[in-house]
Protein backbone atom coordinates (compact mmCIF):
# COMPACT_ATOMS: atom_id res chain seq x y z
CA UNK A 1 85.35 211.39 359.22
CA UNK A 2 85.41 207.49 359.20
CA UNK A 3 88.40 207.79 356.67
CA UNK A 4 90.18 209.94 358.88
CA UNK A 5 89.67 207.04 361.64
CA UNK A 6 90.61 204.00 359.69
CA UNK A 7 93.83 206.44 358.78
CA UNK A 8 94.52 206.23 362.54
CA UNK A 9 93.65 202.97 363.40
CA UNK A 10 95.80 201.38 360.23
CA UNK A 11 98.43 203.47 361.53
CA UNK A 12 98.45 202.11 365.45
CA UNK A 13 98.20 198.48 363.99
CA UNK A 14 101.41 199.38 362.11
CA UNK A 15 103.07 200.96 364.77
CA UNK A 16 102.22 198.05 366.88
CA UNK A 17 102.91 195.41 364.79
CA UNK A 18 106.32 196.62 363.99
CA UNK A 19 107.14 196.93 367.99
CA UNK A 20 106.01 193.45 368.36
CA UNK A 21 108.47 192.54 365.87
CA UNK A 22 111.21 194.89 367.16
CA UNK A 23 110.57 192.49 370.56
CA UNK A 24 110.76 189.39 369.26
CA UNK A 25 114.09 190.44 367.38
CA UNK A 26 115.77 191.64 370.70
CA UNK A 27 114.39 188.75 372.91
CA UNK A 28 115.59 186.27 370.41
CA UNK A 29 119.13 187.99 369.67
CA UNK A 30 119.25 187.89 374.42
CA UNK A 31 118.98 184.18 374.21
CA UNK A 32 121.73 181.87 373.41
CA UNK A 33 124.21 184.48 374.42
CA UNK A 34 127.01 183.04 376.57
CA UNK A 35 126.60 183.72 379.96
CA UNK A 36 129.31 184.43 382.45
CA UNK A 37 128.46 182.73 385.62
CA UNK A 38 130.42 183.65 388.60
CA UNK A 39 131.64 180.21 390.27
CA UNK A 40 134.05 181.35 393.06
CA UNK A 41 135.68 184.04 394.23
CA UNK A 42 138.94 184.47 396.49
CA UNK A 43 139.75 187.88 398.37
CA UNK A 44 143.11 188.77 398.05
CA UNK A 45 145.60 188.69 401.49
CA UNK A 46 145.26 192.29 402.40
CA UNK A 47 141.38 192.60 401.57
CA UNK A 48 141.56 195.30 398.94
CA UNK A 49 141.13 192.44 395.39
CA UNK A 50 138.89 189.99 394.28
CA UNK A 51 139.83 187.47 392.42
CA UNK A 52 136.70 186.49 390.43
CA UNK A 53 136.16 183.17 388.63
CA UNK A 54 133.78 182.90 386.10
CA UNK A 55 132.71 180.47 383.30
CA UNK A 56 130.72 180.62 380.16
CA UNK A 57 128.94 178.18 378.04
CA UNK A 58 126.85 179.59 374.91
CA UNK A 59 125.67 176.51 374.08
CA UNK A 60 125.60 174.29 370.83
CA UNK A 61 127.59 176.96 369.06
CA UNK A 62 130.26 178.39 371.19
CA UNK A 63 132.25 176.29 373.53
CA UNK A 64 132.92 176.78 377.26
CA UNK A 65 135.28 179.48 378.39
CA UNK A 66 136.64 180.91 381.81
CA UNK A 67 137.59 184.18 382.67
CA UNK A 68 139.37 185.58 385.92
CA UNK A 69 138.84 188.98 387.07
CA UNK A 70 140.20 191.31 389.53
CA UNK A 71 137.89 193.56 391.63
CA UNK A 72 139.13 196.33 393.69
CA UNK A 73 137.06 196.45 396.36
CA UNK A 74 137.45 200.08 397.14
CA UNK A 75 136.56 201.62 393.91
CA UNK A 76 134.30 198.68 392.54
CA UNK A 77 136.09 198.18 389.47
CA UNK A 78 137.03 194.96 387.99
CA UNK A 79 139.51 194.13 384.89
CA UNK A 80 140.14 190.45 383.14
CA UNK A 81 143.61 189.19 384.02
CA UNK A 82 143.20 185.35 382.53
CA UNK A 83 140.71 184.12 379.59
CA UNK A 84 140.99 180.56 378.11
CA UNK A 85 138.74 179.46 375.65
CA UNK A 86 137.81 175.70 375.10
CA UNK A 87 138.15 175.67 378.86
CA UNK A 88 135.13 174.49 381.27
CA UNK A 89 136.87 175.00 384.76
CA UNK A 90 139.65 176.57 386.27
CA UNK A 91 141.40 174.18 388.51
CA UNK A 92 143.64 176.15 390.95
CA UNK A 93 142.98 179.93 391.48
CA UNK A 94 145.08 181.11 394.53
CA UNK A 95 146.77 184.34 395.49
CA UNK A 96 150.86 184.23 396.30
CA UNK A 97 150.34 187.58 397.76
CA UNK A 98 148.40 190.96 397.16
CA UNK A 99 149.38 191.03 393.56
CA UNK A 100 150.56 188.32 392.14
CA UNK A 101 147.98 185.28 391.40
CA UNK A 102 148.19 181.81 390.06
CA UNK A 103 145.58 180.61 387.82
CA UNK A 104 145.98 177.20 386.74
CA UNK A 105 150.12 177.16 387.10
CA UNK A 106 150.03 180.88 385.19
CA UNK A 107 151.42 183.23 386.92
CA UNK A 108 150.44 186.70 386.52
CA UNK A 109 150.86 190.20 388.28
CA UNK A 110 147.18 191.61 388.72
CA UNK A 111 148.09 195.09 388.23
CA UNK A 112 149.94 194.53 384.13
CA UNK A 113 149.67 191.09 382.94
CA UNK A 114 146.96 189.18 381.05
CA UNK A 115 146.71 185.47 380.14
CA UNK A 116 145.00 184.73 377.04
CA UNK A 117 144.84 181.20 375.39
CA UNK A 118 142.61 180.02 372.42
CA UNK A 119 143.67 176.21 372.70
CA UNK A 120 142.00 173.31 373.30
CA UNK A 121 142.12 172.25 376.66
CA UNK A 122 144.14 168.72 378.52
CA UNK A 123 142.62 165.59 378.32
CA UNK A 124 142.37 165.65 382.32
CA UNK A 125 140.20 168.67 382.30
């Protein structure tokens, strides 16, 4: 009978030990992520958009970026219209009217254009 026990007990330490690992894994993969963090965000004229500004730093490894997404308020959805990597701010987010926004001097229809840009950034930013 005490075999049968120690069976058991080796067995929970090994189930146990290997979910402590599994843990540790998935806590340390979480951190260091980038993070969007939502800095502003600008209804649209009529009320029914969102423009949302968000930026992202992962740290020592991955440099800033912004993205700008549109929410429709009505259905809660929300799509990327501008991302710019090696970018830390946006500078000028406005709407000219209920779908057409200008994002840093881009201008872009909300409902079928997207801004992408992989470039370094101005000196002024």
């Amino acid at each position: 009978m005490e075999n049968g026990r120690r069976v058991v007990r080796d067995k929970n330490l090994v189930i146990l030990v290997l979910l402590s690992c599994l843990l540790i894994v998935l806590t340390a993969c979480s951190r260091g992520r980038p993070r969007d963090v939502l800095v502003e965000s600008i209804p649209s004229p009529d009320g029914k958009h969102v423009m949302n500004v968000y930026e992202s730093s992962g740290g020592a490894t991955i440099d800033f970026s912004v993205t700008v997404a549109i929410k429709d308020v009505s259905m809660g959805s929300e799509w990327n219209v501008y991302f710019h990597y090696h970018k830390q701010h946006v500078l000028n987010a406005v709407w000219e009217n209920n779908s057409i926004v200008f994002i840093d001097g881009i201008r872009l229809n909300i409902h079928n254009e997207y801004y992408e840009s992989f470039a370094y950034h101005d000196a002024e930013e």
